[in-house]
C-alpha atoms as a PDB file:
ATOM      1  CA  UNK A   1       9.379 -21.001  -5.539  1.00  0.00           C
ATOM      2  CA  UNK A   2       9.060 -20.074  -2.086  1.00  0.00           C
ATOM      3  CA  UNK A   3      10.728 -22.793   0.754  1.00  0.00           C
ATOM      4  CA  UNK A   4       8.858 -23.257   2.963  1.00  0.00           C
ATOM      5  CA  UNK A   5       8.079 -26.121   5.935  1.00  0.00           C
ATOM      6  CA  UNK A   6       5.259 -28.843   4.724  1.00  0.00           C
ATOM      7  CA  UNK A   7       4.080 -28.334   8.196  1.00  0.00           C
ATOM      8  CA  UNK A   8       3.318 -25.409   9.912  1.00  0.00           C
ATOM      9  CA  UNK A   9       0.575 -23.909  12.275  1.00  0.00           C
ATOM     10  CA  UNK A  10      -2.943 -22.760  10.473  1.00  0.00           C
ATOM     11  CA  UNK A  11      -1.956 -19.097  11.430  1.00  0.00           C
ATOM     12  CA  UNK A  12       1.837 -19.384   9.739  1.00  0.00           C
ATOM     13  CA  UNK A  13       0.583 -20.864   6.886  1.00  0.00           C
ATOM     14  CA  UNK A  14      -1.955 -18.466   5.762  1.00  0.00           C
ATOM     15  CA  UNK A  15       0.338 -15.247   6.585  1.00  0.00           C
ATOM     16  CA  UNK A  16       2.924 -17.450   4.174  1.00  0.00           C
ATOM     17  CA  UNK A  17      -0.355 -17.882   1.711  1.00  0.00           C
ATOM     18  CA  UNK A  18      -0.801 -13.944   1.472  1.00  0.00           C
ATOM     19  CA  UNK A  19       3.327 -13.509   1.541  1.00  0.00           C
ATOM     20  CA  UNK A  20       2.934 -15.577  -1.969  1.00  0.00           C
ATOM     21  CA  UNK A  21       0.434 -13.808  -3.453  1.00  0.00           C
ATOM     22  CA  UNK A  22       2.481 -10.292  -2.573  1.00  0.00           C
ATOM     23  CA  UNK A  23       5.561 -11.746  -4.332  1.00  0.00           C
ATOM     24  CA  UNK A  24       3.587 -13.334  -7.673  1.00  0.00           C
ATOM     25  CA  UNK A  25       1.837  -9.838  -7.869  1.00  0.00           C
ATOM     26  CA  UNK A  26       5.140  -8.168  -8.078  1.00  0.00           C
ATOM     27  CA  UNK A  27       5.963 -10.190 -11.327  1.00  0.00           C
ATOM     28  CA  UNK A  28       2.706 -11.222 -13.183  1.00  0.00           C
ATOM     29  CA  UNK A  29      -0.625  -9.308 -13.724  1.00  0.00           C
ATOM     30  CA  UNK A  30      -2.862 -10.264 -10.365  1.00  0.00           C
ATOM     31  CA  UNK A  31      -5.703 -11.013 -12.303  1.00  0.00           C
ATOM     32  CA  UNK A  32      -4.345 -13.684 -13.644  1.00  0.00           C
ATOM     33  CA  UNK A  33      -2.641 -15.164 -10.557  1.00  0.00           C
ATOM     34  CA  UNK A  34      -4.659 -18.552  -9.844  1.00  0.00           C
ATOM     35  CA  UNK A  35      -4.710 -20.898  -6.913  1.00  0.00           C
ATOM     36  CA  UNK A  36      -2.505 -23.108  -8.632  1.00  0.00           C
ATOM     37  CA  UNK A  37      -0.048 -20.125  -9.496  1.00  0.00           C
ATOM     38  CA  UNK A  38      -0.177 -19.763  -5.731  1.00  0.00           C
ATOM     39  CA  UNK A  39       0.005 -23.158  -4.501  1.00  0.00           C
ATOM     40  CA  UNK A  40       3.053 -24.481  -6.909  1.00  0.00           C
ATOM     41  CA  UNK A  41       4.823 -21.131  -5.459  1.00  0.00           C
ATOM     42  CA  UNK A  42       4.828 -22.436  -2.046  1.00  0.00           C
ATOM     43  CA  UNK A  43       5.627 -25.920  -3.277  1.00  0.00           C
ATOM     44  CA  UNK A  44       2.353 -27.213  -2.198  1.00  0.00           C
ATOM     45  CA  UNK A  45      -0.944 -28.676  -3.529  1.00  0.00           C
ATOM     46  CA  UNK A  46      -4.200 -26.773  -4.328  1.00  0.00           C
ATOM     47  CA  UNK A  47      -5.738 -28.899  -1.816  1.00  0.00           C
ATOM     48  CA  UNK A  48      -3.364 -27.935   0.785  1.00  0.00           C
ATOM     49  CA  UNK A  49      -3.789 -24.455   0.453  1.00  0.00           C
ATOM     50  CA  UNK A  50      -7.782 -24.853   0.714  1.00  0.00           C
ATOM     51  CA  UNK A  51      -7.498 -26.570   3.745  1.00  0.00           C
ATOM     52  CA  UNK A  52      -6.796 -22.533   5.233  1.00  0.00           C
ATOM     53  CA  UNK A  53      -8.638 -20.975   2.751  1.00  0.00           C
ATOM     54  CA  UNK A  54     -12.481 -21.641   1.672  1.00  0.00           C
ATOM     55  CA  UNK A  55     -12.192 -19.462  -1.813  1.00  0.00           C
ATOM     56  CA  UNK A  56      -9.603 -17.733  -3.561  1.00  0.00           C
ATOM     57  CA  UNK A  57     -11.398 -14.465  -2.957  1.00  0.00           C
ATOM     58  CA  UNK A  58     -10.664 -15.611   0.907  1.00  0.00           C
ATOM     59  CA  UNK A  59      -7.005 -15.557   0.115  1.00  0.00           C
ATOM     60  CA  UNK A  60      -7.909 -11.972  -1.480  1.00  0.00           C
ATOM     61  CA  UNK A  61      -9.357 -10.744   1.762  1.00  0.00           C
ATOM     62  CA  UNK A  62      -6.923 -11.887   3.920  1.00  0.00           C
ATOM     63  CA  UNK A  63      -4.195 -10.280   1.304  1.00  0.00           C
ATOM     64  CA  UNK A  64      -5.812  -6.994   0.809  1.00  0.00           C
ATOM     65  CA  UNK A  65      -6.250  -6.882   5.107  1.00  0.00           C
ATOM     66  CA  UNK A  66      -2.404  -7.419   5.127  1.00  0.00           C
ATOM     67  CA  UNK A  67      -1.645  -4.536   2.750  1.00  0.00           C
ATOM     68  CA  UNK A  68      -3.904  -2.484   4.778  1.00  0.00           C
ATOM     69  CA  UNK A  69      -2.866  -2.976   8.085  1.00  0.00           C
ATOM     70  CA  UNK A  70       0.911  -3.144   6.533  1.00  0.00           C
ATOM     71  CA  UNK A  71       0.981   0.322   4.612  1.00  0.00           C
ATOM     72  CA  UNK A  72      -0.726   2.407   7.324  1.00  0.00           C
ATOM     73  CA  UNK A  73       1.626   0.791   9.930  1.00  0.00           C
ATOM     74  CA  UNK A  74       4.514   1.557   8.078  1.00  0.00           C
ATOM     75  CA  UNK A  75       3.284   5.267   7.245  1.00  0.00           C
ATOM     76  CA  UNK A  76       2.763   5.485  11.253  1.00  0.00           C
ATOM     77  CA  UNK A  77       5.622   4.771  12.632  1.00  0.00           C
ATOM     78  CA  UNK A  78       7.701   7.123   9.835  1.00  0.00           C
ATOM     79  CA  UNK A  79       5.992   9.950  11.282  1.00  0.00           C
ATOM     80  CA  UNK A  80       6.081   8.615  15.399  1.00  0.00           C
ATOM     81  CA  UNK A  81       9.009  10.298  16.306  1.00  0.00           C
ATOM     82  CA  UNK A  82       8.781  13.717  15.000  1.00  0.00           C
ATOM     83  CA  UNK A  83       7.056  16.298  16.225  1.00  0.00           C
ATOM     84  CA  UNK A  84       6.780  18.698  13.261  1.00  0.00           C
ATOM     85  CA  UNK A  85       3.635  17.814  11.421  1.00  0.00           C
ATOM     86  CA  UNK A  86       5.770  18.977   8.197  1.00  0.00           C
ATOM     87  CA  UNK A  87       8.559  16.633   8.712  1.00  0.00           C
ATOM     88  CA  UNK A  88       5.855  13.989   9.512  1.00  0.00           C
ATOM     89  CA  UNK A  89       4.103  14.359   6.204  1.00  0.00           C
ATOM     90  CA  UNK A  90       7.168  14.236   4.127  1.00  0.00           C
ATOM     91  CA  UNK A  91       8.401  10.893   6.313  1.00  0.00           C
ATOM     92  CA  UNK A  92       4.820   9.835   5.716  1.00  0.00           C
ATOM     93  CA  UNK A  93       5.226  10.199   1.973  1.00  0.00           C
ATOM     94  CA  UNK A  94       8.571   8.504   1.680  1.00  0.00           C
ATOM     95  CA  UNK A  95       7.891   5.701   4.025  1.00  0.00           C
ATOM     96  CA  UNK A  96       4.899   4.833   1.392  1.00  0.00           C
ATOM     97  CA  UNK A  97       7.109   5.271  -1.568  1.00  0.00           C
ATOM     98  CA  UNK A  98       9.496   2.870   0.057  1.00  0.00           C
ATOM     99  CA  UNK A  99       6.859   0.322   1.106  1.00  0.00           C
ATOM    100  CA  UNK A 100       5.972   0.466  -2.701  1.00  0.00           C
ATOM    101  CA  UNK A 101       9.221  -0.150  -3.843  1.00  0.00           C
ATOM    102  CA  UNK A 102       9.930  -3.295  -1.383  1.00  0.00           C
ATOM    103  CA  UNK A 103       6.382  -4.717  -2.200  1.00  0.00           C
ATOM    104  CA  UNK A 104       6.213  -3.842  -6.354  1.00  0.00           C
ATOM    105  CA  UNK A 105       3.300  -6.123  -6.642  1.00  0.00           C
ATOM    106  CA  UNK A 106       1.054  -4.289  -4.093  1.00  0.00           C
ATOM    107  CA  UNK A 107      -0.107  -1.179  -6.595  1.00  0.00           C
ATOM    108  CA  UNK A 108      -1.084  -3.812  -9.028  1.00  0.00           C
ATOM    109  CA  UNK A 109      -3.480  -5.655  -6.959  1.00  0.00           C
ATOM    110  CA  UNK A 110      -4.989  -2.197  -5.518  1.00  0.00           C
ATOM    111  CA  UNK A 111      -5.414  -0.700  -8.855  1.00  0.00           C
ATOM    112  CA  UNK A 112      -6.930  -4.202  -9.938  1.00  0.00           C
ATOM    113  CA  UNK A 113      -9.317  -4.355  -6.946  1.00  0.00           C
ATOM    114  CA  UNK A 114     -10.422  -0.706  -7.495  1.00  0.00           C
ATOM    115  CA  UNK A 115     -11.259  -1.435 -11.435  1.00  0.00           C
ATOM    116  CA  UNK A 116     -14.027  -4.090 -10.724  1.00  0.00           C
ATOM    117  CA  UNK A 117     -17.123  -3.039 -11.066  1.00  0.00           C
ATOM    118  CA  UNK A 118     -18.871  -4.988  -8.201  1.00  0.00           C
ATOM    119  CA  UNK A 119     -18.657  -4.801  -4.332  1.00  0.00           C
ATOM    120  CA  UNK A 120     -16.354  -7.284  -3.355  1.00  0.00           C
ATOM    121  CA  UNK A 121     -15.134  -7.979   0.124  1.00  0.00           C
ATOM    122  CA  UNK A 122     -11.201  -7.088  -0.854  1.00  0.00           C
ATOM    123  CA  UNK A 123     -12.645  -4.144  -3.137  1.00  0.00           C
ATOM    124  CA  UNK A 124     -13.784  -2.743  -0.040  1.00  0.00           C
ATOM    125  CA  UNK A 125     -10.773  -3.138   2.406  1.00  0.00           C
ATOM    126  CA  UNK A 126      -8.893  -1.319   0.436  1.00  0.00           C
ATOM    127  CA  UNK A 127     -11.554   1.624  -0.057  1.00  0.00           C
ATOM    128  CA  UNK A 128     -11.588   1.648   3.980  1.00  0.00           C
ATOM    129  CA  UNK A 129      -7.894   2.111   3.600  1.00  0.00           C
ATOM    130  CA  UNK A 130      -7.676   5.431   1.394  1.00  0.00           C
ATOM    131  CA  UNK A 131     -10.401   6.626   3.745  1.00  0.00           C
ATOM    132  CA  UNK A 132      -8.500   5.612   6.763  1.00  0.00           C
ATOM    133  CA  UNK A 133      -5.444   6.896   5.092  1.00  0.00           C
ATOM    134  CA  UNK A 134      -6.741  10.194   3.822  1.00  0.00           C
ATOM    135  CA  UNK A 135      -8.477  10.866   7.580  1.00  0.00           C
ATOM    136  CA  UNK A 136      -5.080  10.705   8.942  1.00  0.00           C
ATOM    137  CA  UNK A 137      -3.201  12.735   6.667  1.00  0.00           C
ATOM    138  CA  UNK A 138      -6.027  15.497   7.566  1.00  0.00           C
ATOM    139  CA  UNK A 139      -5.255  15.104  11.400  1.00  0.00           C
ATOM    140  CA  UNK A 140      -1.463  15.686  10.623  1.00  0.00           C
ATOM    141  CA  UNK A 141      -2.261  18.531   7.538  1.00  0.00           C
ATOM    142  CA  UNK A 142      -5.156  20.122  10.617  1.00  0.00           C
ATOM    143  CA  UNK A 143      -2.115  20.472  13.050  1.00  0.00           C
ATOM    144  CA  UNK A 144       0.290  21.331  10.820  1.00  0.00           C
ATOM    145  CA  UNK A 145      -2.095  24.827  10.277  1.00  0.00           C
ATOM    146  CA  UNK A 146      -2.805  24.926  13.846  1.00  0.00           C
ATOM    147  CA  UNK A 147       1.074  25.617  14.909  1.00  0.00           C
ATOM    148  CA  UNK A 148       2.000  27.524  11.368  1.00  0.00           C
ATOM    149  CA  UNK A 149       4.005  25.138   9.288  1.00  0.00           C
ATOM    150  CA  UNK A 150       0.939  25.119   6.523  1.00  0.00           C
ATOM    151  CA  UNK A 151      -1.169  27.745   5.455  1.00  0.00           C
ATOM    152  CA  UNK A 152      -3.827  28.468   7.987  1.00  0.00           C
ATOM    153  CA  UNK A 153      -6.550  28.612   4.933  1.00  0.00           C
ATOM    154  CA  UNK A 154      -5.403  25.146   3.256  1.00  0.00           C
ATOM    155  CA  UNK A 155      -8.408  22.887   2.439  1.00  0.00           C
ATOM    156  CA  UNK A 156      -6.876  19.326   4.144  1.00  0.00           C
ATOM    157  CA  UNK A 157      -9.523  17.413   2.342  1.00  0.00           C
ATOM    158  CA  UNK A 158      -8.126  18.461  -0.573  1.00  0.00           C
ATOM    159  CA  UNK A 159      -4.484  18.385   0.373  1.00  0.00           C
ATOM    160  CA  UNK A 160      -5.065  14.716   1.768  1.00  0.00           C
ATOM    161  CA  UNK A 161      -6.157  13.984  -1.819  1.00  0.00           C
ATOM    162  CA  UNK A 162      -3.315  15.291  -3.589  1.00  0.00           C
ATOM    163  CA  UNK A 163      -0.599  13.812  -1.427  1.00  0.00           C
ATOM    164  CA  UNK A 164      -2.220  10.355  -1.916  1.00  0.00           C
ATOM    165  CA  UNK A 165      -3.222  10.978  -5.628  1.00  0.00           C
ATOM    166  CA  UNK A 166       0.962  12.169  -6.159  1.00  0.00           C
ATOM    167  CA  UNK A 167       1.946   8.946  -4.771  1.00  0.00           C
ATOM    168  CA  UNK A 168      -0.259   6.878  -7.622  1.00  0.00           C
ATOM    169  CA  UNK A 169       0.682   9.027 -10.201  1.00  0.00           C
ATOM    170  CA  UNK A 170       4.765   8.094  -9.220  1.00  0.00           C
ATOM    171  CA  UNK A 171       3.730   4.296  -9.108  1.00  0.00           C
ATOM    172  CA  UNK A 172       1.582   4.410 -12.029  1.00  0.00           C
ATOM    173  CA  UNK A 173       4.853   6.072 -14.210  1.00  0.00           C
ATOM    174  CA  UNK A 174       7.041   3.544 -12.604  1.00  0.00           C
ATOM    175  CA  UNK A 175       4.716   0.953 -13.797  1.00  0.00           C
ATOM    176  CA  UNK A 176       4.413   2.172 -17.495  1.00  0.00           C
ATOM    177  CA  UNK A 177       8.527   2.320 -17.423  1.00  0.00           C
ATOM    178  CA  UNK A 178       8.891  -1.161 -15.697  1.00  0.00           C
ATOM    179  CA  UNK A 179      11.389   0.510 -13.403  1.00  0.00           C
ATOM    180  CA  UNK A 180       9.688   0.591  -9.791  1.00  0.00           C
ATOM    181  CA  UNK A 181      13.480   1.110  -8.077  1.00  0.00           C
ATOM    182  CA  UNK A 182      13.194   4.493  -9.623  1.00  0.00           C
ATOM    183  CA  UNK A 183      10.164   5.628  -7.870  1.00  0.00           C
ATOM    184  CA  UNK A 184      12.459   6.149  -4.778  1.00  0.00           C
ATOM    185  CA  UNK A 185      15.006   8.752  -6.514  1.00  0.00           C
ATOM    186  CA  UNK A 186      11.496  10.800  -8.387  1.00  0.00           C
ATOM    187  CA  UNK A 187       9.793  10.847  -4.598  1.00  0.00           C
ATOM    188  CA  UNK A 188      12.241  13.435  -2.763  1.00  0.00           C
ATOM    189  CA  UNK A 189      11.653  16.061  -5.832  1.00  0.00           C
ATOM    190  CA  UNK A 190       7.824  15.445  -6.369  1.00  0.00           C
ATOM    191  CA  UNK A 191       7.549  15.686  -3.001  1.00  0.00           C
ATOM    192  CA  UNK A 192       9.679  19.359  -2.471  1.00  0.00           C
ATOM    193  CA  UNK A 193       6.774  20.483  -5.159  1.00  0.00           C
ATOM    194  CA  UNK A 194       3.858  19.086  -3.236  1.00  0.00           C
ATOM    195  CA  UNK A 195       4.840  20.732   0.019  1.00  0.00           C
ATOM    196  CA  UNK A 196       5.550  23.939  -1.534  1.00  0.00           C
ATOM    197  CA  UNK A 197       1.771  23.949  -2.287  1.00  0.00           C
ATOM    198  CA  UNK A 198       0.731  23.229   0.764  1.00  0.00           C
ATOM    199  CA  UNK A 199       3.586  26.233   2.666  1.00  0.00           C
ATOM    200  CA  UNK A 200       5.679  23.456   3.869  1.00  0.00           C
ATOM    201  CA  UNK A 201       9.365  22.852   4.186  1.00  0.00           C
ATOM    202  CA  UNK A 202      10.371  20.795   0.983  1.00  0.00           C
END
Protein backbone atom coordinates (compact mmCIF):
# COMPACT_ATOMS: atom_id res chain seq x y z
CA UNK A 1 0.00 0.00 0.00
CA UNK A 2 1.15 3.22 -1.10
CA UNK A 3 1.66 6.17 1.95
CA UNK A 4 0.49 8.73 1.12
CA UNK A 5 -0.98 12.27 2.83
CA UNK A 6 -5.03 12.11 3.43
CA UNK A 7 -4.80 15.58 2.16
CA UNK A 8 -3.32 16.83 -0.73
CA UNK A 9 -4.05 19.33 -3.66
CA UNK A 10 -6.63 18.00 -6.57
CA UNK A 11 -3.56 18.07 -9.00
CA UNK A 12 -1.16 15.81 -6.45
CA UNK A 13 -3.70 13.55 -5.86
CA UNK A 14 -4.65 12.48 -9.24
CA UNK A 15 -0.83 12.26 -10.53
CA UNK A 16 -0.63 9.88 -7.12
CA UNK A 17 -4.09 8.17 -8.58
CA UNK A 18 -2.29 7.28 -12.01
CA UNK A 19 1.22 6.53 -9.94
CA UNK A 20 -1.14 3.59 -8.34
CA UNK A 21 -2.50 2.28 -11.17
CA UNK A 22 1.31 2.11 -12.84
CA UNK A 23 2.48 0.13 -9.77
CA UNK A 24 -0.82 -2.45 -9.50
CA UNK A 25 -0.29 -2.98 -13.34
CA UNK A 26 3.20 -4.08 -12.74
CA UNK A 27 1.89 -6.99 -10.47
CA UNK A 28 -1.73 -8.01 -11.46
CA UNK A 29 -3.42 -8.29 -14.94
CA UNK A 30 -4.87 -4.47 -15.65
CA UNK A 31 -8.02 -5.69 -16.62
CA UNK A 32 -8.78 -6.74 -13.60
CA UNK A 33 -7.48 -3.78 -11.55
CA UNK A 34 -10.79 -2.10 -10.04
CA UNK A 35 -11.40 1.18 -8.31
CA UNK A 36 -11.34 -0.47 -5.15
CA UNK A 37 -7.95 -2.30 -6.07
CA UNK A 38 -6.89 1.29 -6.61
CA UNK A 39 -8.34 3.08 -3.82
CA UNK A 40 -7.29 0.46 -0.85
CA UNK A 41 -3.65 0.92 -2.58
CA UNK A 42 -3.50 4.46 -1.68
CA UNK A 43 -5.14 3.77 1.66
CA UNK A 44 -8.17 5.64 0.73
CA UNK A 45 -11.93 5.22 0.03
CA UNK A 46 -13.63 4.68 -3.39
CA UNK A 47 -15.40 7.77 -2.69
CA UNK A 48 -12.32 9.68 -2.19
CA UNK A 49 -10.80 8.79 -5.24
CA UNK A 50 -14.10 9.83 -7.28
CA UNK A 51 -14.07 13.03 -5.87
CA UNK A 52 -10.88 13.59 -8.78
CA UNK A 53 -12.09 11.23 -11.01
CA UNK A 54 -15.76 11.00 -12.68
CA UNK A 55 -15.20 7.18 -14.11
CA UNK A 56 -12.64 4.70 -13.90
CA UNK A 57 -12.07 5.00 -17.62
CA UNK A 58 -11.15 8.81 -16.44
CA UNK A 59 -8.43 7.38 -14.30
CA UNK A 60 -7.55 5.34 -17.65
CA UNK A 61 -7.18 8.50 -19.64
CA UNK A 62 -5.35 10.36 -17.39
CA UNK A 63 -2.96 7.05 -16.96
CA UNK A 64 -2.52 6.25 -20.54
CA UNK A 65 -1.71 10.46 -21.09
CA UNK A 66 1.02 9.89 -18.39
CA UNK A 67 2.63 6.92 -20.16
CA UNK A 68 2.52 8.90 -23.24
CA UNK A 69 3.90 12.00 -22.39
CA UNK A 70 6.39 9.86 -19.96
CA UNK A 71 7.90 7.34 -22.63
CA UNK A 72 8.41 9.88 -25.44
CA UNK A 73 10.02 12.28 -22.87
CA UNK A 74 12.26 9.83 -21.71
CA UNK A 75 13.15 8.55 -25.39
CA UNK A 76 13.88 12.48 -26.06
CA UNK A 77 16.09 13.43 -23.86
CA UNK A 78 18.33 9.92 -24.41
CA UNK A 79 18.94 11.10 -27.76
CA UNK A 80 19.30 15.31 -26.82
CA UNK A 81 22.79 15.35 -26.50
CA UNK A 82 24.19 13.49 -29.33
CA UNK A 83 24.59 14.50 -32.49
CA UNK A 84 24.96 11.24 -34.45
CA UNK A 85 21.52 10.19 -35.50
CA UNK A 86 23.03 6.48 -35.04
CA UNK A 87 24.05 6.91 -31.53
CA UNK A 88 20.64 8.66 -31.02
CA UNK A 89 18.63 5.71 -32.20
CA UNK A 90 20.45 3.18 -30.20
CA UNK A 91 20.10 5.69 -26.88
CA UNK A 92 16.53 5.95 -28.10
CA UNK A 93 16.11 2.19 -27.98
CA UNK A 94 17.72 1.63 -24.63
CA UNK A 95 16.21 4.54 -22.88
CA UNK A 96 12.70 2.69 -23.81
CA UNK A 97 13.93 -0.65 -22.73
CA UNK A 98 14.88 0.94 -19.46
CA UNK A 99 11.64 2.90 -19.01
CA UNK A 100 10.06 -0.64 -19.47
CA UNK A 101 11.98 -2.21 -17.00
CA UNK A 102 11.41 0.62 -14.16
CA UNK A 103 7.60 0.73 -15.06
CA UNK A 104 6.91 -3.41 -15.68
CA UNK A 105 3.26 -2.75 -15.54
CA UNK A 106 3.16 -0.22 -18.46
CA UNK A 107 3.35 -3.01 -21.53
CA UNK A 108 0.49 -4.70 -19.87
CA UNK A 109 -1.91 -1.93 -19.89
CA UNK A 110 -0.79 -0.91 -23.63
CA UNK A 111 -1.14 -4.33 -24.94
CA UNK A 112 -4.57 -4.46 -22.95
CA UNK A 113 -5.78 -1.11 -24.37
CA UNK A 114 -4.74 -2.12 -27.94
CA UNK A 115 -6.81 -5.64 -27.66
CA UNK A 116 -10.30 -3.97 -27.18
CA UNK A 117 -12.24 -3.94 -29.84
CA UNK A 118 -13.99 -0.49 -29.42
CA UNK A 119 -12.73 3.17 -29.63
CA UNK A 120 -12.05 4.16 -26.31
CA UNK A 121 -10.60 7.44 -25.20
CA UNK A 122 -7.25 5.62 -23.56
CA UNK A 123 -7.32 3.13 -26.68
CA UNK A 124 -6.64 6.06 -28.62
CA UNK A 125 -3.87 7.96 -26.65
CA UNK A 126 -1.87 5.38 -26.92
CA UNK A 127 -2.44 4.83 -30.84
CA UNK A 128 -1.43 8.73 -31.06
CA UNK A 129 1.64 7.62 -29.25
CA UNK A 130 3.12 4.83 -31.69
CA UNK A 131 2.23 7.37 -34.37
CA UNK A 132 3.93 10.13 -32.58
CA UNK A 133 6.64 7.73 -31.74
CA UNK A 134 7.14 6.12 -35.10
CA UNK A 135 7.10 9.94 -36.84
CA UNK A 136 10.03 10.68 -34.78
CA UNK A 137 12.07 7.76 -35.20
CA UNK A 138 11.62 8.63 -39.14
CA UNK A 139 12.98 12.26 -38.54
CA UNK A 140 16.10 10.73 -36.75
CA UNK A 141 16.28 7.36 -39.37
CA UNK A 142 15.67 10.56 -42.50
CA UNK A 143 18.89 12.30 -41.11
CA UNK A 144 20.70 9.55 -40.28
CA UNK A 145 20.64 8.80 -44.48
CA UNK A 146 21.04 12.36 -45.15
CA UNK A 147 24.75 12.56 -43.47
CA UNK A 148 25.65 8.62 -44.30
CA UNK A 149 25.37 6.70 -41.10
CA UNK A 150 22.24 4.58 -42.76
CA UNK A 151 21.78 3.44 -46.07
CA UNK A 152 20.73 6.22 -48.33
CA UNK A 153 17.88 3.73 -49.91
CA UNK A 154 16.42 2.55 -46.36
CA UNK A 155 12.58 2.72 -46.27
CA UNK A 156 12.23 4.76 -42.57
CA UNK A 157 8.61 3.85 -42.50
CA UNK A 158 9.56 0.59 -42.39
CA UNK A 159 12.63 0.86 -40.23
CA UNK A 160 10.47 3.00 -37.67
CA UNK A 161 8.29 -0.14 -37.56
CA UNK A 162 10.81 -2.60 -36.86
CA UNK A 163 12.67 -0.72 -34.17
CA UNK A 164 9.33 -0.26 -32.31
CA UNK A 165 7.95 -3.78 -33.23
CA UNK A 166 11.78 -5.27 -31.70
CA UNK A 167 11.10 -3.50 -28.58
CA UNK A 168 7.48 -5.48 -28.08
CA UNK A 169 8.77 -8.54 -29.14
CA UNK A 170 11.72 -8.15 -26.03
CA UNK A 171 8.81 -7.15 -23.58
CA UNK A 172 6.43 -9.60 -24.80
CA UNK A 173 9.39 -12.61 -24.12
CA UNK A 174 10.11 -10.98 -20.86
CA UNK A 175 6.52 -11.23 -20.08
CA UNK A 176 6.02 -14.97 -21.07
CA UNK A 177 9.37 -15.67 -18.78
CA UNK A 178 8.15 -13.42 -15.83
CA UNK A 179 11.64 -11.96 -15.82
CA UNK A 180 11.26 -8.18 -17.05
CA UNK A 181 14.97 -7.30 -15.32
CA UNK A 182 16.25 -9.37 -18.15
CA UNK A 183 14.94 -7.35 -20.93
CA UNK A 184 17.83 -4.87 -20.14
CA UNK A 185 20.85 -7.49 -20.66
CA UNK A 186 18.76 -9.05 -24.30
CA UNK A 187 18.40 -5.09 -25.51
CA UNK A 188 22.25 -4.24 -26.25
CA UNK A 189 22.48 -7.59 -28.57
CA UNK A 190 18.97 -7.31 -30.30
CA UNK A 191 19.75 -4.05 -30.81
CA UNK A 192 23.62 -4.60 -32.55
CA UNK A 193 21.28 -6.89 -35.04
CA UNK A 194 18.68 -4.25 -35.72
CA UNK A 195 21.21 -1.59 -36.62
CA UNK A 196 23.17 -3.81 -38.72
CA UNK A 197 20.00 -3.86 -40.92
CA UNK A 198 19.55 -0.59 -41.09
CA UNK A 199 23.97 0.17 -41.92
CA UNK A 200 24.37 1.48 -38.50
CA UNK A 201 27.02 1.23 -35.86
CA UNK A 202 25.85 -1.66 -33.46
Amino acid sequence: MMNRPRNLPADERRAHTVEAVVELAGTRNPGEITTMAIARHMGLTEGALFRHFPSKQAIWQSVMEWVAESLLDRVERAARDLDSPSDQLRAMFLGHIDFVAEHPGVPRMLFGELQKSDSTAPKRIVQSLIQRYAQRLQQTLEAGKACGELQADLDSGAAATLFIGTIQGLVMQSLLVGDMARIREEAPKVYAIYSRGIGARP
